[in-house]
C-alpha atoms as a PDB file:
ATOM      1  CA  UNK A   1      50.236  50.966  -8.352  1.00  0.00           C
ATOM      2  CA  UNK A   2      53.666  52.972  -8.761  1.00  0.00           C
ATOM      3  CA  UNK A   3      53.234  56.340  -7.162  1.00  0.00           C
ATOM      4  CA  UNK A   4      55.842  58.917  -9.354  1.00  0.00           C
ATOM      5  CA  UNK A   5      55.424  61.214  -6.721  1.00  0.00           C
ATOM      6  CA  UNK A   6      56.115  59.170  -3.322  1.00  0.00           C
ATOM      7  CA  UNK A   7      59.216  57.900  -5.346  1.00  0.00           C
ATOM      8  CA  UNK A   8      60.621  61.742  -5.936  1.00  0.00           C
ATOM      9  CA  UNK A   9      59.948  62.361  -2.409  1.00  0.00           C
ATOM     10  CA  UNK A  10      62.023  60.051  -1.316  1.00  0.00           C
ATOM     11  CA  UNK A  11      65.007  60.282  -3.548  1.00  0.00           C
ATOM     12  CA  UNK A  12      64.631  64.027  -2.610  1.00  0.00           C
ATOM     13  CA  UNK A  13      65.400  62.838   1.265  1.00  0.00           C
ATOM     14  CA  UNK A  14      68.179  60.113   0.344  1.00  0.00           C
ATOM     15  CA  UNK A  15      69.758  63.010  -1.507  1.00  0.00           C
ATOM     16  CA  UNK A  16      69.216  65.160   1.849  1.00  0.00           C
ATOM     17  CA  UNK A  17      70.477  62.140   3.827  1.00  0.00           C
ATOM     18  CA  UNK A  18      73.655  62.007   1.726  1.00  0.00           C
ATOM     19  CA  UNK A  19      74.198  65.545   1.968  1.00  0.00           C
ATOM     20  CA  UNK A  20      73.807  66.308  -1.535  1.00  0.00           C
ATOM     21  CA  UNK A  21      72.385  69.942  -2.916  1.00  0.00           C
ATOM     22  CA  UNK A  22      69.309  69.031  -4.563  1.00  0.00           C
ATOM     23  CA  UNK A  23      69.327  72.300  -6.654  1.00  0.00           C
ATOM     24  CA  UNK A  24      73.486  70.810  -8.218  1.00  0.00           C
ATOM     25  CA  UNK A  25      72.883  71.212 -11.659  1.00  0.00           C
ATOM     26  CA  UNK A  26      73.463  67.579 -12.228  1.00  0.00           C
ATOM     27  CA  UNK A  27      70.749  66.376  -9.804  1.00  0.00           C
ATOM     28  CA  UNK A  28      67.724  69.173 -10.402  1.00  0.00           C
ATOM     29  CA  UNK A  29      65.580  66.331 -12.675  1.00  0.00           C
ATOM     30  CA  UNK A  30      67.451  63.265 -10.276  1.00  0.00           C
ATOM     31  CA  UNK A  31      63.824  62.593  -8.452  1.00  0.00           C
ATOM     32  CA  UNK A  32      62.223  62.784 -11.985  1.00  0.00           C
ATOM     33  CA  UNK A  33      64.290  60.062 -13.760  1.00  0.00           C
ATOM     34  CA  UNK A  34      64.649  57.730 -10.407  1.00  0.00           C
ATOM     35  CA  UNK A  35      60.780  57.538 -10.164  1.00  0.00           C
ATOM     36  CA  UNK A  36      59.999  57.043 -14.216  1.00  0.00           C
ATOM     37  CA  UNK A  37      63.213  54.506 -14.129  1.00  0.00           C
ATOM     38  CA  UNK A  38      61.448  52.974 -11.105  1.00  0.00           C
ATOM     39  CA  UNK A  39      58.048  52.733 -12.759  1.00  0.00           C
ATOM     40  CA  UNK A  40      59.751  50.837 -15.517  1.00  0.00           C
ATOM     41  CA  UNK A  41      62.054  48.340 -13.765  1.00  0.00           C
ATOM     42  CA  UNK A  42      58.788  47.258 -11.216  1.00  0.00           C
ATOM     43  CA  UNK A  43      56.247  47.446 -13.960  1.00  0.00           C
ATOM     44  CA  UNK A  44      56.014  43.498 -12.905  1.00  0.00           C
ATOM     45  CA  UNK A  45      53.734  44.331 -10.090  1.00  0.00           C
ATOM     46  CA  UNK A  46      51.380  45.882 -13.085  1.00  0.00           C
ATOM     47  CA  UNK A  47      51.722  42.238 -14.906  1.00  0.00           C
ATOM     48  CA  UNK A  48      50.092  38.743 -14.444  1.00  0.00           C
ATOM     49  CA  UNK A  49      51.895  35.578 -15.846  1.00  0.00           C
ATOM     50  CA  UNK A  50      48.146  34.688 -16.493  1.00  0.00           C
ATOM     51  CA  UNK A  51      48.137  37.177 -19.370  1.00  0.00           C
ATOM     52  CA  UNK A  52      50.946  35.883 -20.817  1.00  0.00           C
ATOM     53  CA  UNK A  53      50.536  32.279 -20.528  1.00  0.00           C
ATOM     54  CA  UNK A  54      47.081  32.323 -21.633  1.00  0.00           C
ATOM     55  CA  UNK A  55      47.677  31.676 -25.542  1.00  0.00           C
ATOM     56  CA  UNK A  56      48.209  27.936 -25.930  1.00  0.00           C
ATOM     57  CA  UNK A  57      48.735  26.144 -29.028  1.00  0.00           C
ATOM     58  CA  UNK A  58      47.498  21.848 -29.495  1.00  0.00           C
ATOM     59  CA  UNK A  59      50.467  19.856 -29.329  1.00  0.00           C
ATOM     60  CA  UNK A  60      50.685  15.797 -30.165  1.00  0.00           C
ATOM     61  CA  UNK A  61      53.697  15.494 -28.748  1.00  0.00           C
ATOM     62  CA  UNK A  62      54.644  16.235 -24.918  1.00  0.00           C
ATOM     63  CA  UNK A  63      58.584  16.467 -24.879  1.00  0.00           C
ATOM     64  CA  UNK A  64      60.510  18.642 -23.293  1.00  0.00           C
ATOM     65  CA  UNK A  65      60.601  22.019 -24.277  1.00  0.00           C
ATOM     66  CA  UNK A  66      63.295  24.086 -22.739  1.00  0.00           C
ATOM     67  CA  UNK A  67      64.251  27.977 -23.203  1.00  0.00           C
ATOM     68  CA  UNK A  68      67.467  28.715 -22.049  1.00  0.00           C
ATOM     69  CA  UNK A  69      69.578  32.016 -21.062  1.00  0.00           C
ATOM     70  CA  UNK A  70      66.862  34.302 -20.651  1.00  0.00           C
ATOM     71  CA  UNK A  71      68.708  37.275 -19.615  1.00  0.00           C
ATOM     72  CA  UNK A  72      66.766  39.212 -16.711  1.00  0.00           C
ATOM     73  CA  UNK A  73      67.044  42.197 -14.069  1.00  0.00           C
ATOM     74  CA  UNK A  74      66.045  42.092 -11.098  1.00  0.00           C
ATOM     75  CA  UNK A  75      65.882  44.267  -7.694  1.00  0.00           C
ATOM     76  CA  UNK A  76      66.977  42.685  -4.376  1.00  0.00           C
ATOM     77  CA  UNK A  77      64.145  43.697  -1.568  1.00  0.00           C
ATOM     78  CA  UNK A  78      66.559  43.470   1.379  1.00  0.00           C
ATOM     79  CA  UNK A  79      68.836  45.977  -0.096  1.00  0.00           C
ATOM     80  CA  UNK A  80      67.139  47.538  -2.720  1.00  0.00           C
ATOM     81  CA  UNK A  81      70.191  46.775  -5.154  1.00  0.00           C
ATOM     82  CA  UNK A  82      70.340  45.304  -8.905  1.00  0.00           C
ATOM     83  CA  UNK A  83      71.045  41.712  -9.062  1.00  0.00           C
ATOM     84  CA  UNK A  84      71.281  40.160 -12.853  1.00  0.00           C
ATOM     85  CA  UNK A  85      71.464  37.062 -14.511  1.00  0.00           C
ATOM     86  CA  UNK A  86      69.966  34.629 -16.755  1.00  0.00           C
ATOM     87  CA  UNK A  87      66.607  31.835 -16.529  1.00  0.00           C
ATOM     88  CA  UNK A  88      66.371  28.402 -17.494  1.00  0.00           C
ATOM     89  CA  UNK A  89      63.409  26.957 -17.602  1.00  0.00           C
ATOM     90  CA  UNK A  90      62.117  23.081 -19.119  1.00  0.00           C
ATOM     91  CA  UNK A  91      58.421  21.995 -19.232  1.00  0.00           C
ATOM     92  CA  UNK A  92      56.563  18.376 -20.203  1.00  0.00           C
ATOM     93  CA  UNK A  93      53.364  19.842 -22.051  1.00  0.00           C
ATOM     94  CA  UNK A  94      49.881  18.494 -21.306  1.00  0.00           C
ATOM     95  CA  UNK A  95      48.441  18.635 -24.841  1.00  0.00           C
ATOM     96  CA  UNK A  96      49.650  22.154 -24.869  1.00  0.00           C
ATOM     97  CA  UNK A  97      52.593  24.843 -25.488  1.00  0.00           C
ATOM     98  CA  UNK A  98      52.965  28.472 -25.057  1.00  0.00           C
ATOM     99  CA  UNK A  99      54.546  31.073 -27.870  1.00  0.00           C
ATOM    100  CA  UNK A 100      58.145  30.563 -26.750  1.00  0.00           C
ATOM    101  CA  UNK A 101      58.265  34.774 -25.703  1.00  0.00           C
ATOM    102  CA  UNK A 102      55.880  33.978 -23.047  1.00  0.00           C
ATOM    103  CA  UNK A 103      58.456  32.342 -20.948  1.00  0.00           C
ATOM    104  CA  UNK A 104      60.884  35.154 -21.060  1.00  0.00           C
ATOM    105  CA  UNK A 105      57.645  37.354 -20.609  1.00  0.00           C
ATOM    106  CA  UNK A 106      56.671  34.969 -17.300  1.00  0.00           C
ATOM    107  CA  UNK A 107      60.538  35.293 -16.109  1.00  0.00           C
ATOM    108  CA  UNK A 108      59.902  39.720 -16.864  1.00  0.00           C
ATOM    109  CA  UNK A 109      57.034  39.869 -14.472  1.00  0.00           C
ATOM    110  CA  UNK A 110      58.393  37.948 -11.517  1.00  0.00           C
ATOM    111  CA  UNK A 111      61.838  39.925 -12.143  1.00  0.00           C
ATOM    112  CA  UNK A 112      60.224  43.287 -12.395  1.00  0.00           C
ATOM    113  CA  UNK A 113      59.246  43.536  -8.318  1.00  0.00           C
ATOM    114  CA  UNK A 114      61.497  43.501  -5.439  1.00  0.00           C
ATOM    115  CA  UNK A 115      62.524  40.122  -5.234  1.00  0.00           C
ATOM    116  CA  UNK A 116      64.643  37.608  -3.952  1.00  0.00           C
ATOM    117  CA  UNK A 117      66.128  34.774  -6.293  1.00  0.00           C
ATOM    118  CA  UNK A 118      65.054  32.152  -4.680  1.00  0.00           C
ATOM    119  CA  UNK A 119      61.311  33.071  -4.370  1.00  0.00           C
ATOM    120  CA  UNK A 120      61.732  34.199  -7.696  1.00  0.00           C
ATOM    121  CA  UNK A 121      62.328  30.552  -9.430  1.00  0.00           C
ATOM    122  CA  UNK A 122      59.479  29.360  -7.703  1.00  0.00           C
ATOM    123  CA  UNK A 123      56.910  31.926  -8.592  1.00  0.00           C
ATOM    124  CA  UNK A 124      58.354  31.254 -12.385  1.00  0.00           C
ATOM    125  CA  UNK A 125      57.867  27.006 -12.092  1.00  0.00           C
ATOM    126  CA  UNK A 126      54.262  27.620 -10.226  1.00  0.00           C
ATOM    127  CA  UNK A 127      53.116  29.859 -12.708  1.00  0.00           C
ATOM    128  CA  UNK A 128      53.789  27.318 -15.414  1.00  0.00           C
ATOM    129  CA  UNK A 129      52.150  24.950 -13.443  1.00  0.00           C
ATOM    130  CA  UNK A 130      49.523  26.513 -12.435  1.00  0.00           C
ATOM    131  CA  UNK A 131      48.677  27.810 -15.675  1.00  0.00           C
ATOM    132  CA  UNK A 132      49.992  25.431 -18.446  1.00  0.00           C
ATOM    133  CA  UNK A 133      48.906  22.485 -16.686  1.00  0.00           C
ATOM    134  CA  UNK A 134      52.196  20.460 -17.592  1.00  0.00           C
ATOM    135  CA  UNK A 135      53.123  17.314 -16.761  1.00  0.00           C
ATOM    136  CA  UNK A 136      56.429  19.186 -15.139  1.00  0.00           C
ATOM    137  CA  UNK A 137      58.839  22.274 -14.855  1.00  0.00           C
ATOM    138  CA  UNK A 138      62.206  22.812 -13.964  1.00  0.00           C
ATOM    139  CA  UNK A 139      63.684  26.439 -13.778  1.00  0.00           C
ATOM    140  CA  UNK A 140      66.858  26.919 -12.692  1.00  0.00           C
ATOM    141  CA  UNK A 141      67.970  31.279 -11.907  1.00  0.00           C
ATOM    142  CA  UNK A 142      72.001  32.151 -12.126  1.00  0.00           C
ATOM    143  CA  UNK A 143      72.623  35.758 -11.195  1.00  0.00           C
ATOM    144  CA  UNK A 144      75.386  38.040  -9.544  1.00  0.00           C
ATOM    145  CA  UNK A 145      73.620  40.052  -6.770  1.00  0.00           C
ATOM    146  CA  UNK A 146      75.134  43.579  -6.389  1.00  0.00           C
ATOM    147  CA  UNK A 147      74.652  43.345  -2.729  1.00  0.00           C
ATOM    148  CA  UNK A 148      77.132  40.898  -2.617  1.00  0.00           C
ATOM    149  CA  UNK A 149      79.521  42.215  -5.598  1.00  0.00           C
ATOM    150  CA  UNK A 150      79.911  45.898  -4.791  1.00  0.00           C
ATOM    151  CA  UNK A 151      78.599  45.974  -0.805  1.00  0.00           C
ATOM    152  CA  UNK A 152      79.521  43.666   2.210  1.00  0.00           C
ATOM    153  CA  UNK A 153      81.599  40.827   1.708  1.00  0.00           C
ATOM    154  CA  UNK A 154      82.441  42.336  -1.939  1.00  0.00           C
ATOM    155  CA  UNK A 155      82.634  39.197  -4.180  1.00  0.00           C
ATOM    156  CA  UNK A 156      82.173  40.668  -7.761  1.00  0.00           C
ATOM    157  CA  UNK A 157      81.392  37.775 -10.393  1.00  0.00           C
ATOM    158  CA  UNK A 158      79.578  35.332  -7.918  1.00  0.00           C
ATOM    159  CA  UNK A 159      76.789  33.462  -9.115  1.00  0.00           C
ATOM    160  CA  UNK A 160      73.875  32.403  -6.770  1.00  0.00           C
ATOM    161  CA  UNK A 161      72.011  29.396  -8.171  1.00  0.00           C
ATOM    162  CA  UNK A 162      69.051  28.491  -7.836  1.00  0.00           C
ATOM    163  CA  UNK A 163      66.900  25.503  -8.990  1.00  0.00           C
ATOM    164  CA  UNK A 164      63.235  24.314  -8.661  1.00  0.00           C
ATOM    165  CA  UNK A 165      61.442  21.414 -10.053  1.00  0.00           C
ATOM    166  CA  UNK A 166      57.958  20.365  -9.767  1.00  0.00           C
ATOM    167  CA  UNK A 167      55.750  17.554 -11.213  1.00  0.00           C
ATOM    168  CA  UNK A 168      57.009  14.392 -13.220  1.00  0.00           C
ATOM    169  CA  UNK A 169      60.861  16.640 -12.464  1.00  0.00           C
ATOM    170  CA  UNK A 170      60.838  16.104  -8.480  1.00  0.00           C
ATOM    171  CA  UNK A 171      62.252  12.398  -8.761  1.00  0.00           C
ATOM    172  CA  UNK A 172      63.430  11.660 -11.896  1.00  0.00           C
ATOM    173  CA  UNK A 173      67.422  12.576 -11.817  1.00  0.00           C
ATOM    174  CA  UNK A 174      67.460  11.414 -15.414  1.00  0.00           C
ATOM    175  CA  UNK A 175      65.564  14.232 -16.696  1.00  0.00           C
ATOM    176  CA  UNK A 176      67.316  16.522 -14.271  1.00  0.00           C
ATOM    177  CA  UNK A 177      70.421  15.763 -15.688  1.00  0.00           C
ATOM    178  CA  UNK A 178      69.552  16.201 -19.191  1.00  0.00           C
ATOM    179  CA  UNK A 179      68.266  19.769 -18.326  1.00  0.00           C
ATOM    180  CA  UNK A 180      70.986  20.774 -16.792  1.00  0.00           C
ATOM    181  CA  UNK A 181      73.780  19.003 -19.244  1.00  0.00           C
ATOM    182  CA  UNK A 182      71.441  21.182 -21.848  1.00  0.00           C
ATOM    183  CA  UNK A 183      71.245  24.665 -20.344  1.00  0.00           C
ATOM    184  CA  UNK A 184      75.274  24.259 -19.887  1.00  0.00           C
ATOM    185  CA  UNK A 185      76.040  23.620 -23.299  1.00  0.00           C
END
């Protein structure tokens, strides 16, 4: 899906745009490295959650299994800038779990597309879901966005938060509350 070339085309006229002498020493392989740095950071769109939730393991007990500060990288679509953080996420097994690197590889593919946070958490929880068949999932996404740090209103170290929950998590506050009194320890 990620065309090298289109990519070096268009770094090529952002470097035009900028005013910048694409034959400078410094930026003669620029195109080159943006597009295979590009084909790396979206290599989500390449990637299914489905693949990587697919192993399951039998489990007698369904208690809450949570993976916390799962560090991630992500690319804002509005501005096309880094934004960073870490992902929380709980889930109430149905009779079954999944290898504890498959959440961190669930949080990867949703992080490596342009994306905003907030979609982001819930393609993460649905994916569970939709896939584990748990009783419930919480995910909760802290990150400093770039655009906000370095651009615009130029807030470096703010953290945009945001939190999903789905199944036996919508109404039960209890739960929520151990989750979150968890992932802040």
């Amino acid at each position: 899906m990620i065309n090298e070339d289109k990519i070096k085309q268009g770094v090529e006229l952002i470097l035009e745009g900028i005013g910048e002498d694409l034959e400078r020493e410094g930026l003669k392989d620029t195109p080159d490295r943006i597009a295979r740095m590009y084909k790396e950071i979206m290599a989500g769109y390449d990637d299914s959650a489905k693949t990587h939730l697919s192993k399951r393991f039998h489990v007698d007990n369904n208690e809450m299994v949570i993976e916390k500060d799962i560090v991630f990288y992500s690319m804002c679509e509005h501005h096309m800038m880094p934004f960073f953080g870490k992902a929380h996420i709980a889930y109430i097994p149905n009779g079954e779990v999944v290898g504890i690197s498959k959440l961190a590889r669930t949080v990867e593919v949703y992080a490596k597309r342009l994306q905003i946070q907030e979609r982001m958490t819930s393609q993460i929880a649905d994916a569970l879901m939709d896939e584990l068949k748990c009783k419930g999932v919480m995910v909760m996404l802290e990150a400093e966005h770039l655009c906000v740090s370095m651009r615009g209103i130029k807030k470096p170290g703010s953290q945009t938060v945001s939190f999903v929950c789905r199944g036996v998590f919508e109404d039960n506050q209890k739960m929520q509350e151990k989750f979150l009194q968890i992932v802040k320890r």
